[in-house]
C-alpha atoms as a PDB file:
ATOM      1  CA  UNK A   1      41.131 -13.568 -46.668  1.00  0.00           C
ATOM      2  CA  UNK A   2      43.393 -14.016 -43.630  1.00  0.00           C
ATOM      3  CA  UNK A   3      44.481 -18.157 -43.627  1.00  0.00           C
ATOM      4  CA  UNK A   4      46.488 -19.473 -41.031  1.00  0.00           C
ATOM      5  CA  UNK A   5      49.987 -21.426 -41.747  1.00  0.00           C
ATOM      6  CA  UNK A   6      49.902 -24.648 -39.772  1.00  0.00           C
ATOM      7  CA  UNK A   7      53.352 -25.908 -39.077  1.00  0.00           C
ATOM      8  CA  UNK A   8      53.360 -29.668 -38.614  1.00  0.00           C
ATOM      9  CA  UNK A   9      55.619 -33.212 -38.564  1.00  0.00           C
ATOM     10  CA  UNK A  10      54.447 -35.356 -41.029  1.00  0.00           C
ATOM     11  CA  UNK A  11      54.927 -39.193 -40.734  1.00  0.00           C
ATOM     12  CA  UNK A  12      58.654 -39.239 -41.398  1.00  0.00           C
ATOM     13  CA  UNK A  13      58.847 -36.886 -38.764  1.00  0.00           C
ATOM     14  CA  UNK A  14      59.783 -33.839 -41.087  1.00  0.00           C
ATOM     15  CA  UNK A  15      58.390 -30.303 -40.939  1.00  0.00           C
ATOM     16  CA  UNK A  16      55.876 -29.381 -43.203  1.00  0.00           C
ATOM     17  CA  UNK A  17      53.277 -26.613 -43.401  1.00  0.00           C
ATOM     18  CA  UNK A  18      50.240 -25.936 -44.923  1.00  0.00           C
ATOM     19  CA  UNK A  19      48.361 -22.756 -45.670  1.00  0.00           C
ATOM     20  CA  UNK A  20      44.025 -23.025 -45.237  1.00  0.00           C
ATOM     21  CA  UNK A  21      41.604 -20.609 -45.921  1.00  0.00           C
ATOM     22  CA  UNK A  22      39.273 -18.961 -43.790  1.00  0.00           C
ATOM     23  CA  UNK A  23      37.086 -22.299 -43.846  1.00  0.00           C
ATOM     24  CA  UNK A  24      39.691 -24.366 -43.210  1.00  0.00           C
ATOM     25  CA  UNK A  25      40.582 -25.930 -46.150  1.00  0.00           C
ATOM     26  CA  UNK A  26      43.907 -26.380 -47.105  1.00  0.00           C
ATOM     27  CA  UNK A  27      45.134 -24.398 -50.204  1.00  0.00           C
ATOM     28  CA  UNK A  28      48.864 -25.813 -50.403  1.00  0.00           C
ATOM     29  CA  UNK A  29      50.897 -28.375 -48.470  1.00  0.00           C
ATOM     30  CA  UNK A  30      54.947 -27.300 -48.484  1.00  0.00           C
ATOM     31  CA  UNK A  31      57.577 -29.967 -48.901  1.00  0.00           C
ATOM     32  CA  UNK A  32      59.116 -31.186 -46.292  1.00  0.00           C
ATOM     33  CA  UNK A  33      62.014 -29.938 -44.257  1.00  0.00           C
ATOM     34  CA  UNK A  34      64.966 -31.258 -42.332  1.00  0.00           C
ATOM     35  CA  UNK A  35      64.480 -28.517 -39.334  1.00  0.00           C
ATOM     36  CA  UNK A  36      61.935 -25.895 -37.988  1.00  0.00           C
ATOM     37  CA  UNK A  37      63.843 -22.729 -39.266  1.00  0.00           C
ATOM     38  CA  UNK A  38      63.707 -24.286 -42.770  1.00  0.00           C
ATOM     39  CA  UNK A  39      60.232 -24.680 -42.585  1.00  0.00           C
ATOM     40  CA  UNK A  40      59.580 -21.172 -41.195  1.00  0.00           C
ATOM     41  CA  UNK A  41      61.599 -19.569 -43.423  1.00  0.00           C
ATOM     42  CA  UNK A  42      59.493 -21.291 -46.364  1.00  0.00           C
ATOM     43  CA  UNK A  43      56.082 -19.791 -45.013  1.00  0.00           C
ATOM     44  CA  UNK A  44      58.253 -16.554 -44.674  1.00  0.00           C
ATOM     45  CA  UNK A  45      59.004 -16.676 -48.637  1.00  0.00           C
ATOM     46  CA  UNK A  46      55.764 -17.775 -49.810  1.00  0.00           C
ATOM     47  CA  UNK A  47      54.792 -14.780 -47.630  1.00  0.00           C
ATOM     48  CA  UNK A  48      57.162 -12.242 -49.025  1.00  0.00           C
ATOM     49  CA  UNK A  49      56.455 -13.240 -52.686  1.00  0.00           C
ATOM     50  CA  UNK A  50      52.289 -14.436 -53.187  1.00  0.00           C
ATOM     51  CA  UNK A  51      51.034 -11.146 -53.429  1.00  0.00           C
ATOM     52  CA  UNK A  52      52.954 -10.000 -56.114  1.00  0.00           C
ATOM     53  CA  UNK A  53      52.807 -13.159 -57.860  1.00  0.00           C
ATOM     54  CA  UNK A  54      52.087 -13.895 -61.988  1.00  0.00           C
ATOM     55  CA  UNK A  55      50.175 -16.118 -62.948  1.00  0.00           C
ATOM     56  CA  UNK A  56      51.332 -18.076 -65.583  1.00  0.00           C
ATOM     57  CA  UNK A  57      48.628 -19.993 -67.980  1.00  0.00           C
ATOM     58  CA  UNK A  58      50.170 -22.695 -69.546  1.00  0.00           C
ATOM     59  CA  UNK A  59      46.532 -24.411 -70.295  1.00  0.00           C
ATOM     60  CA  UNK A  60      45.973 -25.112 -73.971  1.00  0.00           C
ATOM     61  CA  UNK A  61      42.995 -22.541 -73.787  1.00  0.00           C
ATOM     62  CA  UNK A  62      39.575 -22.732 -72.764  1.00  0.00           C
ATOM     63  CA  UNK A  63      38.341 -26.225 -72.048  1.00  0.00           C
ATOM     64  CA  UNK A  64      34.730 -25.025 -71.071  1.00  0.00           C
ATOM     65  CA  UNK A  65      33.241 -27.248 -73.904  1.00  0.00           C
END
């Protein structure tokens, strides 16, 4: 999967970015930042750090009922 990182203002005029997919969907929408490095240097850690992420299931269990 390559996605894109789309670096945006929202409508307060603050940085955000969002990761899509291959489709174009998004996956995640960041917070929003004061100024442009902020914001870059968010889609840098989410870079450095997704791959080698845990996941951590903290679901009561199955709920396929």
């Amino acid at each position: 999967m390559a996605g894109k990182f789309v670096l945006y203002f929202d409508d307060s005029r603050n940085y955000r970015f969002r990761l899509t997919g291959d489709d174009g969907a998004t996956l995640m929408t960041s917070e929003p930042y004061d100024n442009k490095a902020t914001a870059v240097s968010g889609i840098n850690g989410i870079r450095d750090c997704a791959s080698t992420a845990l996941i951590s299931d903290q679901t009561d269990g199955d709920q396929t009922e």
